[in-house]
Protein backbone atom coordinates (compact mmCIF):
# COMPACT_ATOMS: atom_id res chain seq x y z
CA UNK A 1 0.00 0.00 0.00
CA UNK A 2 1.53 3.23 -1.00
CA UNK A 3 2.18 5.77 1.82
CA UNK A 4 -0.14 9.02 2.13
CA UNK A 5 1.04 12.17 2.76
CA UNK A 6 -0.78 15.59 3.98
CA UNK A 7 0.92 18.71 3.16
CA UNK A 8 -0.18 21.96 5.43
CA UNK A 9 -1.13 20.12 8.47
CA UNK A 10 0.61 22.86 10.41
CA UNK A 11 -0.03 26.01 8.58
CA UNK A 12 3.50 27.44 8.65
CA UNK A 13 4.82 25.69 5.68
CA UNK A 14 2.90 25.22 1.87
CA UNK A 15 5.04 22.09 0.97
CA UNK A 16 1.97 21.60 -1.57
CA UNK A 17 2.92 24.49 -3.53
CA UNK A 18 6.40 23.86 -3.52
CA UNK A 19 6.67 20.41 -4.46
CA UNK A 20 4.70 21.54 -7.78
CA UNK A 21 6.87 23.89 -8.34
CA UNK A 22 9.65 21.80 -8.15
CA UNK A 23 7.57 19.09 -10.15
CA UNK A 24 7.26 21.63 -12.93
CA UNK A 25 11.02 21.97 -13.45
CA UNK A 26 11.69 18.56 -13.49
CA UNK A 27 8.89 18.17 -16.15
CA UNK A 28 10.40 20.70 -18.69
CA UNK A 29 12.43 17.78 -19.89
CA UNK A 30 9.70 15.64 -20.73
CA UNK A 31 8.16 18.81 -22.56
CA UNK A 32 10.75 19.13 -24.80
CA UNK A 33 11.13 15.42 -25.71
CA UNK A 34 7.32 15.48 -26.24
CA UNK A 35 7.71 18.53 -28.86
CA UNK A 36 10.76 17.05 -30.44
CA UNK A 37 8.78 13.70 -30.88
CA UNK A 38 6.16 15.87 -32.38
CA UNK A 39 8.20 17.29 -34.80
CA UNK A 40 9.91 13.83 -35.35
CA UNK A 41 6.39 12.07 -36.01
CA UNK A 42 5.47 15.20 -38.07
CA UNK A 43 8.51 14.43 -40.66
CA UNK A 44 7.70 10.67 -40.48
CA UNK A 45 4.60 11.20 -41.34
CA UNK A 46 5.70 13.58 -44.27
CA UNK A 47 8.06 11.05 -45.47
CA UNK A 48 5.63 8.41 -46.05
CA UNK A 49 3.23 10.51 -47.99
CA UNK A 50 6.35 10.77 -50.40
CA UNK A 51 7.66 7.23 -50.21
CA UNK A 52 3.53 6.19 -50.85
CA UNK A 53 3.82 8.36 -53.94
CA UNK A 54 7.11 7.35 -54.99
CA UNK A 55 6.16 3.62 -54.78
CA UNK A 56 2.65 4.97 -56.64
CA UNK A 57 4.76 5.87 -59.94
CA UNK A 58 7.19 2.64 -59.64
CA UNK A 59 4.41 0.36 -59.65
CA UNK A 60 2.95 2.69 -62.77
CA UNK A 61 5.98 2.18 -64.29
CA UNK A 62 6.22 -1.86 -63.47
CA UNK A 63 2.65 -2.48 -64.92
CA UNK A 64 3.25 -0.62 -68.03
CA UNK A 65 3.35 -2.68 -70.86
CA UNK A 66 4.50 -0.46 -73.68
CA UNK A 67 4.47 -3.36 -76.58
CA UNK A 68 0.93 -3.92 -75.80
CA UNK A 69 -0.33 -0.22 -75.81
CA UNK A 70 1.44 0.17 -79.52
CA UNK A 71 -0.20 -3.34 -80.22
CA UNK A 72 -3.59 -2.38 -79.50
CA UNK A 73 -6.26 -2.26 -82.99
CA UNK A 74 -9.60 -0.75 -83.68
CA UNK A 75 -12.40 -1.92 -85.86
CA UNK A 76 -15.39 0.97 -87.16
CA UNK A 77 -18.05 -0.04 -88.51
CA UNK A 78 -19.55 2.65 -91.65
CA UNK A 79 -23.01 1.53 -90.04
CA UNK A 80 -23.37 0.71 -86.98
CA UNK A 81 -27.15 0.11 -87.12
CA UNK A 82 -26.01 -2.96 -89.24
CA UNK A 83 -22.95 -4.44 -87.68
CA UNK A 84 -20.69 -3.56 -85.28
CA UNK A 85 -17.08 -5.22 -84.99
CA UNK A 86 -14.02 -5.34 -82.53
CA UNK A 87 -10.56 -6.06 -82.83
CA UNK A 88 -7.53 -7.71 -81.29
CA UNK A 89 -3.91 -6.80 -81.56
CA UNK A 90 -2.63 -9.82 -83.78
CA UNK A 91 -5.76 -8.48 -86.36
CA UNK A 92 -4.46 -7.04 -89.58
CA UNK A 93 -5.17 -3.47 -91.21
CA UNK A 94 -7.73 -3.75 -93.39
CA UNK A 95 -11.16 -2.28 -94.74
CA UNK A 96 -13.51 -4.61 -96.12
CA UNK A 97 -17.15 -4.20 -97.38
CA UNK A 98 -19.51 -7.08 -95.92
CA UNK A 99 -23.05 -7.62 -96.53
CA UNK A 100 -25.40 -8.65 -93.88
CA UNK A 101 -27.95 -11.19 -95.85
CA UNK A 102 -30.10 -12.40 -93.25
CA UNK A 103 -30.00 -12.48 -89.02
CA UNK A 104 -30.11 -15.60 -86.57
CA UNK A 105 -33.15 -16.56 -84.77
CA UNK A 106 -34.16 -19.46 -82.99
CA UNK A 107 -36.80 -21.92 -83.94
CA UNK A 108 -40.23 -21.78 -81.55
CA UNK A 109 -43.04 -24.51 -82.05
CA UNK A 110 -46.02 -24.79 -80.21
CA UNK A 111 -48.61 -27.62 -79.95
CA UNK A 112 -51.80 -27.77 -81.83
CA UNK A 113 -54.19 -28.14 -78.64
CA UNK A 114 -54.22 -26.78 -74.72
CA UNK A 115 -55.68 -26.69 -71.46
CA UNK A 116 -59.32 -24.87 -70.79
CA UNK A 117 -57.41 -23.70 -67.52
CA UNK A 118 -54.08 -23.41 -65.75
CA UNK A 119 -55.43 -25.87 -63.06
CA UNK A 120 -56.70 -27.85 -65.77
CA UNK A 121 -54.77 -31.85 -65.47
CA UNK A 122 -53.83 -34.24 -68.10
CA UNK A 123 -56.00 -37.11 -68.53
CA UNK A 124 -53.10 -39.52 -69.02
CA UNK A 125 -49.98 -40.73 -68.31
CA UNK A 126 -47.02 -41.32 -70.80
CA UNK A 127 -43.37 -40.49 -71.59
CA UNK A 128 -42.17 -37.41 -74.14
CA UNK A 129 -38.94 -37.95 -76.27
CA UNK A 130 -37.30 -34.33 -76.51
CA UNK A 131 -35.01 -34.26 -79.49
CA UNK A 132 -32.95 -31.25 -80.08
CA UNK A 133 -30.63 -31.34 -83.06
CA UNK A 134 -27.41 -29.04 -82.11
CA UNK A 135 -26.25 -29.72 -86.31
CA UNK A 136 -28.09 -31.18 -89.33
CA UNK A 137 -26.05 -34.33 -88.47
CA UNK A 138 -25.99 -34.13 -84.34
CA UNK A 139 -28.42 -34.50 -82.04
CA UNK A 140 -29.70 -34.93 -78.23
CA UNK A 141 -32.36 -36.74 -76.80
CA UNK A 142 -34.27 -36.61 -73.44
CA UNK A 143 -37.42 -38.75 -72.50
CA UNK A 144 -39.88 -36.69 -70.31
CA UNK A 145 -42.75 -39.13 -67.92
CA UNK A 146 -46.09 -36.99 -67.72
CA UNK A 147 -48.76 -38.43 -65.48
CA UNK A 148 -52.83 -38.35 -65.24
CA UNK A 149 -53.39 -35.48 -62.80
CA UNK A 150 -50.54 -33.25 -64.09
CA UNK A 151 -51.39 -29.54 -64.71
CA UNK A 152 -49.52 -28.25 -68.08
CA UNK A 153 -47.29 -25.88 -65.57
CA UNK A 154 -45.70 -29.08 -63.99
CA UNK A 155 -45.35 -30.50 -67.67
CA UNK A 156 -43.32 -27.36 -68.67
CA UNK A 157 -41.50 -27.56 -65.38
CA UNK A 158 -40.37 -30.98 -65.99
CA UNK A 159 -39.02 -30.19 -69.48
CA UNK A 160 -37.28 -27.33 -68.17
CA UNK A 161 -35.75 -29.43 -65.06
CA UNK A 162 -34.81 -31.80 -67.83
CA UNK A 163 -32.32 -30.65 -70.05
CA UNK A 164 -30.70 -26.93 -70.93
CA UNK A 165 -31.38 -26.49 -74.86
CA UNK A 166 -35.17 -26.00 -75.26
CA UNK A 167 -36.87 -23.62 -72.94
CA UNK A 168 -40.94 -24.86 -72.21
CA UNK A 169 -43.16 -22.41 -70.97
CA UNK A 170 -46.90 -21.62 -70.86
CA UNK A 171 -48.48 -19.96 -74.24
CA UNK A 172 -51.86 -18.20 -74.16
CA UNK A 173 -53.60 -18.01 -77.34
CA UNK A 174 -56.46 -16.15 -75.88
CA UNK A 175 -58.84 -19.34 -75.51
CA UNK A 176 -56.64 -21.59 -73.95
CA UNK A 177 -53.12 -22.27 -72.73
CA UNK A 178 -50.56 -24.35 -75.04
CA UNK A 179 -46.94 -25.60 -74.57
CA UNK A 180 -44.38 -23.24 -76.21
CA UNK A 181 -41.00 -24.37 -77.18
CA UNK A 182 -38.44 -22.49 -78.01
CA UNK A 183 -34.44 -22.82 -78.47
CA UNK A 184 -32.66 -21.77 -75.23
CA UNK A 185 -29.85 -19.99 -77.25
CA UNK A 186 -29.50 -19.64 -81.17
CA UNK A 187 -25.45 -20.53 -80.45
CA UNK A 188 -26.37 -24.15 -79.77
CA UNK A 189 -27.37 -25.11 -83.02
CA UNK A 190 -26.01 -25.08 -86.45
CA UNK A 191 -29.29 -26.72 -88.16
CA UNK A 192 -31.96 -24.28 -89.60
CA UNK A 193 -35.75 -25.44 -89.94
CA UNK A 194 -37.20 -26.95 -93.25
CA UNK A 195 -40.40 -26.84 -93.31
CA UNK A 196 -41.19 -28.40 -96.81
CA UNK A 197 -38.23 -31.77 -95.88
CA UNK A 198 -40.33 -31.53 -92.22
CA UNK A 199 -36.87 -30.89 -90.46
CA UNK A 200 -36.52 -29.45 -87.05
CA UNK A 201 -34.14 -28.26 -84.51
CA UNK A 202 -36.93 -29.13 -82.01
CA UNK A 203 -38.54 -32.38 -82.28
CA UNK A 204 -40.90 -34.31 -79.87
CA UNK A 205 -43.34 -37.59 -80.47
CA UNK A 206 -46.44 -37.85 -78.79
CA UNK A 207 -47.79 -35.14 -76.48
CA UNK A 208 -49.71 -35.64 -73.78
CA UNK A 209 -53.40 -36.09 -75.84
CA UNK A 210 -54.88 -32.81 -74.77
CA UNK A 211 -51.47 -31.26 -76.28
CA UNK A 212 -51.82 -32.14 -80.14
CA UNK A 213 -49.02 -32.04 -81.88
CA UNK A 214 -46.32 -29.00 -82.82
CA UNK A 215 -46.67 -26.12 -85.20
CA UNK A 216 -44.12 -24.37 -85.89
CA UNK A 217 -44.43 -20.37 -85.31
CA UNK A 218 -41.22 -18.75 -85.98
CA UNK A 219 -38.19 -20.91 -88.01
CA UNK A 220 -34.78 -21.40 -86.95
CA UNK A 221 -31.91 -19.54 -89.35
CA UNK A 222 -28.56 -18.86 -89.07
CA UNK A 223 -27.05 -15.20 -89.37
CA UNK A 224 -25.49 -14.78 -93.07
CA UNK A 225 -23.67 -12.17 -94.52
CA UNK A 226 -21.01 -11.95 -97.75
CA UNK A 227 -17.66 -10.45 -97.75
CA UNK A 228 -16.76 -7.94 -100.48
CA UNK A 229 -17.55 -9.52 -104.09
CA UNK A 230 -17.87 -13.27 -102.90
CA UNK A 231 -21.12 -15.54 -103.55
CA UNK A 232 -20.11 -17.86 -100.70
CA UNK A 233 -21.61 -16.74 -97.53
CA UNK A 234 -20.14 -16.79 -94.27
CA UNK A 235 -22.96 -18.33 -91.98
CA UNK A 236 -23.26 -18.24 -87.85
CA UNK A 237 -25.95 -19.73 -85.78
CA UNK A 238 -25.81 -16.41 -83.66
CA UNK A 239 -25.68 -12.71 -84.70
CA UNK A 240 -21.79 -12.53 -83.62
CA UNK A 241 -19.44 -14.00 -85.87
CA UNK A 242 -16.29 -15.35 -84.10
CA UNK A 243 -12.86 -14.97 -85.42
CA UNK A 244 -14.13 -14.16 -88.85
CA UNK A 245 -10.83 -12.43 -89.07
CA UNK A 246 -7.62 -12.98 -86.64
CA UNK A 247 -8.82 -11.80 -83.43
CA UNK A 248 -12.07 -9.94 -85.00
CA UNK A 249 -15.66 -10.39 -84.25
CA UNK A 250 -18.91 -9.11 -85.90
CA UNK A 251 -22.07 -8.71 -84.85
CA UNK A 252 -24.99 -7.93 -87.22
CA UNK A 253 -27.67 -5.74 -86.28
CA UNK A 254 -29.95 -5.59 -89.41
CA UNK A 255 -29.78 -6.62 -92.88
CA UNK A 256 -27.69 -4.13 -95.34
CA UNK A 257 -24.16 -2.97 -95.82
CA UNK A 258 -21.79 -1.64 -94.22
CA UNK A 259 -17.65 -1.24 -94.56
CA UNK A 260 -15.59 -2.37 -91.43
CA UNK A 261 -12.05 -0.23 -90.76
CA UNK A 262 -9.26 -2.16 -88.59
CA UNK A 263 -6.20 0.11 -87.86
CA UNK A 264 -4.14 1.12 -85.31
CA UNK A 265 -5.81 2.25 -82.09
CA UNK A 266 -3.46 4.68 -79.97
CA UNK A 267 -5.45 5.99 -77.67
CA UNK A 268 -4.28 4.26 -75.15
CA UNK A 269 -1.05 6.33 -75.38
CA UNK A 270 -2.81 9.06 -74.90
CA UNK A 271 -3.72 7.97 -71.41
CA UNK A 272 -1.24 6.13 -70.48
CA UNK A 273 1.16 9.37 -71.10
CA UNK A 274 -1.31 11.39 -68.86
CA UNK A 275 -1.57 9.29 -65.92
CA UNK A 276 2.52 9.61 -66.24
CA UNK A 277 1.97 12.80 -65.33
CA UNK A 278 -0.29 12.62 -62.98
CA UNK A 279 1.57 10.33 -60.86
CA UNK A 280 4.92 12.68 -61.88
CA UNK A 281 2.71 15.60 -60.32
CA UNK A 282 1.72 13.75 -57.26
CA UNK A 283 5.38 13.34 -56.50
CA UNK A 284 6.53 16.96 -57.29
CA UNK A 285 3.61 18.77 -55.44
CA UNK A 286 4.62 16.51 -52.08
CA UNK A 287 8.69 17.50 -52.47
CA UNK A 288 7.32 21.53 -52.93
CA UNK A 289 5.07 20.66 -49.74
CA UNK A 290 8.05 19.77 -47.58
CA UNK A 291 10.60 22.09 -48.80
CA UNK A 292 8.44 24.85 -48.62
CA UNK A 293 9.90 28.22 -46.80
CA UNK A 294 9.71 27.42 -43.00
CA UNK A 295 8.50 23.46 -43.77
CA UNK A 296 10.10 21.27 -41.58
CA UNK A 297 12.50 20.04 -45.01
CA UNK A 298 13.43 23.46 -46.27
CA UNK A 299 16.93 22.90 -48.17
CA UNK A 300 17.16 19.25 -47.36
CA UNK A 301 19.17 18.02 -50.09
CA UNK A 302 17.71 14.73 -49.73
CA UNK A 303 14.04 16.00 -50.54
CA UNK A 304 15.20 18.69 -53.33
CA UNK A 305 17.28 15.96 -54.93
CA UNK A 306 14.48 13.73 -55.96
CA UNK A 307 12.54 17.41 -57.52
CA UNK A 308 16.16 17.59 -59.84
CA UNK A 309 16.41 14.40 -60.46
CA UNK A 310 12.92 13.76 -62.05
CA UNK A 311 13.59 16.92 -64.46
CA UNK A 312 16.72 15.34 -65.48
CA UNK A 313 14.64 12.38 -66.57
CA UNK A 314 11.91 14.15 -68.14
CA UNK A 315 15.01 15.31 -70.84
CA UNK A 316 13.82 12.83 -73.87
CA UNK A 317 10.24 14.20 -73.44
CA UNK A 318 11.45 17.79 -73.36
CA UNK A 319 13.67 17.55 -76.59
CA UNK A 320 11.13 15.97 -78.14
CA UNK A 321 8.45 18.09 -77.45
CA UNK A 322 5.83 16.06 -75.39
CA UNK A 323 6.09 18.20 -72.44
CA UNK A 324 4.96 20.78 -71.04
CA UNK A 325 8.15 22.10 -67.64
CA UNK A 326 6.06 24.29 -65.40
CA UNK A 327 8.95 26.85 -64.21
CA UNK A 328 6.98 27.93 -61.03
CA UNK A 329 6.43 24.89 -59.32
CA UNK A 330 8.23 21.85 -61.57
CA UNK A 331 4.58 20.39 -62.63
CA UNK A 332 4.16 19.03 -65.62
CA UNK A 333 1.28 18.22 -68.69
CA UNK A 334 1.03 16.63 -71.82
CA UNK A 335 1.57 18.67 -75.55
CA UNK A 336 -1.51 16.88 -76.70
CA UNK A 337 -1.02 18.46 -80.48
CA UNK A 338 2.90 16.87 -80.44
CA UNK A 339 1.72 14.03 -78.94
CA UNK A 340 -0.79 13.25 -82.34
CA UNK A 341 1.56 14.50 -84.35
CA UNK A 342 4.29 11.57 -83.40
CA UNK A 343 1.74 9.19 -83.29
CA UNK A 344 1.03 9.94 -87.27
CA UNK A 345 4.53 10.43 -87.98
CA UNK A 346 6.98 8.28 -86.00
CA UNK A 347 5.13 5.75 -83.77
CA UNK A 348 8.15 3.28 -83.76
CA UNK A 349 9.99 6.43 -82.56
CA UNK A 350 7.42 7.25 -80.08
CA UNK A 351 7.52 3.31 -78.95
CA UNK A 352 11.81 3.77 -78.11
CA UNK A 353 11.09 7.11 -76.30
CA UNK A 354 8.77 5.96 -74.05
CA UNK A 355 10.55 2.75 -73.19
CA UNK A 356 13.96 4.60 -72.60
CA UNK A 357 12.13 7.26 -70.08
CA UNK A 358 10.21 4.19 -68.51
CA UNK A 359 13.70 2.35 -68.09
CA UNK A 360 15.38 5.42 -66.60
CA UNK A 361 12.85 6.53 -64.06
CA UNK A 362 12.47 2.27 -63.17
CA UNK A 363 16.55 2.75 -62.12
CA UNK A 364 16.49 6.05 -60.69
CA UNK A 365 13.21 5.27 -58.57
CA UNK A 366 14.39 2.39 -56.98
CA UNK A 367 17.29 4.48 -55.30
CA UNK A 368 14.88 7.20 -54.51
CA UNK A 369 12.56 4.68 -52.72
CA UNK A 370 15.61 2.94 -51.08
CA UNK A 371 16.39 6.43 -49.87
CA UNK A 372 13.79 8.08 -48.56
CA UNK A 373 12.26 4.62 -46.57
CA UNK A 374 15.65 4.81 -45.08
CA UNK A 375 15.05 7.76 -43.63
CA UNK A 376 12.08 7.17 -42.70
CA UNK A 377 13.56 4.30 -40.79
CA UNK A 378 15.71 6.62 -39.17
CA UNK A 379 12.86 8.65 -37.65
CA UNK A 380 10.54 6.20 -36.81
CA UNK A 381 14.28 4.77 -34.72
CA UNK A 382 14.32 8.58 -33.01
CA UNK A 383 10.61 8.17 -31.67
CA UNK A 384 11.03 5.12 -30.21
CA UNK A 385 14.60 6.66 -28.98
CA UNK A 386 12.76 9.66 -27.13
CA UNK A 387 9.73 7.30 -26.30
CA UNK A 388 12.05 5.42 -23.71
CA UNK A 389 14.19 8.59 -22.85
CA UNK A 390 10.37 9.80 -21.70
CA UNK A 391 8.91 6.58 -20.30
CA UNK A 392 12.77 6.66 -18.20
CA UNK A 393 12.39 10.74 -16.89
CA UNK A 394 8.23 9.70 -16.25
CA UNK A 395 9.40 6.84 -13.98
CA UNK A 396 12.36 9.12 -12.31
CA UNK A 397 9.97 11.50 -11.77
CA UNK A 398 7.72 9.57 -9.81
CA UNK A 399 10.19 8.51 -7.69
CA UNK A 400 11.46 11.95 -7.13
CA UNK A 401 7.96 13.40 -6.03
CA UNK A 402 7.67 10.32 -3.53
CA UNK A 403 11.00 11.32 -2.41
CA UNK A 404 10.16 15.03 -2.07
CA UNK A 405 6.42 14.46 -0.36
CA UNK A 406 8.35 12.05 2.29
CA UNK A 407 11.26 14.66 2.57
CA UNK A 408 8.52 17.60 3.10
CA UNK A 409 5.81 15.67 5.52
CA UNK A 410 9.20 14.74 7.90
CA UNK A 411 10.09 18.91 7.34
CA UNK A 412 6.44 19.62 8.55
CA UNK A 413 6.39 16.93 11.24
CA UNK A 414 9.49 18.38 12.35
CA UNK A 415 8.05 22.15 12.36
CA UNK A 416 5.29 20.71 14.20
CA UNK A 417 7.09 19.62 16.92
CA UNK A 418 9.30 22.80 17.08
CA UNK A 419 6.16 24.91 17.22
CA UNK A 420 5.02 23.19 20.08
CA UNK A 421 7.92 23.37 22.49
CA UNK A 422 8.39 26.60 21.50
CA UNK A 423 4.82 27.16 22.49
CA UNK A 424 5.80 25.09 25.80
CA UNK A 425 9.01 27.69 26.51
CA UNK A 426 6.73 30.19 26.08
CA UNK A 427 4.22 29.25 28.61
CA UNK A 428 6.90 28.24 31.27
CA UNK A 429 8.44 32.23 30.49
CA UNK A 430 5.31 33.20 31.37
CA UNK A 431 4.80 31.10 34.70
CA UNK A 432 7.66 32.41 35.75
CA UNK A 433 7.44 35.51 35.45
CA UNK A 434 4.53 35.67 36.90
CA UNK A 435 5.94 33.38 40.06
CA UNK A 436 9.16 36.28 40.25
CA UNK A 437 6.48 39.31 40.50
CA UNK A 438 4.39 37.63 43.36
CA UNK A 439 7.41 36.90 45.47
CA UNK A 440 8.56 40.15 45.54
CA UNK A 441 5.25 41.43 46.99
């Protein structure tokens, strides 16, 4: 149990007062290691908002793939209300006319008969063989069990449970309901319907007697459309044509012409060069920050070395025009106009530019990162450094104010007992005294 003192108990002495007092000066210590630990945390803290944006523009400059921005193609379409068409990189140049004979669609039969009702039940029980041809030579087949007692909702449900290519749902003619079959996706099947050879993509025997048989509503085609002069069609069981060229796809919209373009698609220079300077920026406007007049890295050659440095490395861009150097504050942005211009002109040349400025600021960034972590190291080292030198002075200083209120009760205790035999000597003066003047008399 710690020991309790009582300053004041006599009244002569304030040993409260004092022992603050001496308290405070043995705190100013502490105060200044607090502020410098401050100021410490406050560069730290500075340091990783540039080492964040340092590592920000070496991982820009890791991920950048310069061979595949050059690589990258375009394909426009004259009318794109007919076909549209993209393009990969290993797609040549070329313009060709196409025309766009006829568009995919699936096949959708229906049977002959239906139900009075939805609640309506068949009358009896049997098995359905679903055939779906996926090619004029291919085919799938899937037997179905109905049952007496069956509504024509649990019929389509059991088709649907059943097998992926047809969808079965519920048709309403107006007077009663029917089963509707239609292809689940045009993709799945090469075969188109022939109505005069009786040939289906969606075949069935019996239906459940109530049922009928099918009708056919709408016929399944394939998408067709002719390149340039040719009288061969190029044929696809859905409106997008796959790899009708390397790497290019078309899909048809309508029947017509049109003229697809493939060329070169820069564009992605374009923003490739101005998130460069964005993250250059981010970098630039952090080093003005702390080197500011009366910031805490004012003409820290550290700091002001990385501002230099970049410029240096900006020196292929400058030369060649692509930049715009602001003077005032070291920022930078892209000469759009120049930046077209090379593009037209010299794109190989553009390619080599931007891989020798990507190759220089990979080097130099790795030593600035390598830097500046290091001395962040070294402050984050300096707080814990003045975070024992306080934890050491707190624990000191407890001990020193036990010392002092033990030191100052024993200084009043002694007081104390001074006051009192003084108080004593004066009341024996006074007895005698007073025993001297009577004897006289």
């Amino acid at each position: 149990m710690a020991d309790l003192y009582i300053s004041g108990l006599t009244g002569t002495i304030d040993t409260g007062t004092m022992i603050d007092k001496l308290l405070q000066i043995k705190q100013q210590p502490i105060a200044q290691l607090n502020q410098k630990k401050a100021l410490t945390q406050a560069k730290v803290s500075s340091l990783s908002n540039l080492s964040g944006a340092l590592n920000s523009i070496q991982s820009f400059f890791s991920n950048l793939n310069i061979d595949s921005i050059f690589k990258t193609k375009k394909a426009t379409s004259s009318n794109t209300s007919v076909l549209t068409a993209t393009a990969s990189a290993d797609t040549p140049n070329i313009t060709m006319s196409l025309n766009v004979n006829k568009l995919a669609q699936t096949e959708v039969r229906a049977s002959t008969g239906g139900m009075n009702s939805l609640t309506s039940t068949f009358s009896s029980s049997g098995s359905l063989t679903l055939k779906y041809w996926k090619s004029p030579t291919e085919n799938v087949t899937y037997n179905i069990d109905y049952s007496a007692g069956q509504t024509l909702q649990d019929f389509v449900n059991k088709i649907n449970s059943s097998q992926n290519f047809v969808k079965a749902s519920v048709y309403y003619t107006g007077s009663d309901y029917r089963l509707l079959l239609s292809e689940a996706d045009a993709v799945n099947s090469t075969k188109e319907t022939d109505r005069t050879g009786s040939s289906f993509v969606i075949e069935t025997d019996t239906l459940p007697t109530e049922l009928g048989s099918l009708e056919t509503l709408q016929d399944a085609q394939n998408a067709s459309l002719t390149i340039g002069s040719s009288t061969n069609p190029v044929t696809s069981p859905s409106n997008t044509f796959k790899e009708i060229l390397t790497g290019m796809d078309i899909t048809v919209q309508s029947t017509g012409s049109a003229t697809v373009t493939v060329s070169d698609d820069f564009s992605k220079i374009d923003s490739t060069l101005a998130e460069f300077a964005n993250q250059y920026n981010g970098v630039i406007k952090i080093v003005n920050q702390m080197t500011a007049k009366g910031a805490q890295f004012q003409g820290d050659s550290t700091i002001t070395t990385i501002k230099t440095g970049f410029s240096n490395l900006l020196t292929p861009f400058i030369k060649a025009g692509l930049i715009n150097y602001s003077d005032t504050d070291g920022t930078i942005s892209i000469n759009t106009s120049r930046l077209s211009e090379l593009k037209n002109s010299s794109a190989e040349g553009l390619k080599e530019l931007l891989t020798n400025v990507k190759d220089s600021f990979s080097r130099q960034l790795n030593v600035y990162v390598s830097t500046i972590n290091s001395y962040k190291s070294t402050g984050e080292s300096q707080i814990n450094e003045i975070e024992g030198r306080i934890s050491n002075l707190k624990t000191a200083l407890v001990k020193y104010e036990e010392r002092l209120r033990k030191e100052y009760a024993a200084l009043e205790a002694f007081v104390s007992q001074m006051n009192q035999i003084n108080s004593r000597i004066q009341d024996l003066i006074v007895t005698l005294s007073e025993m001297t003047r009577g004897g006289k008399k």
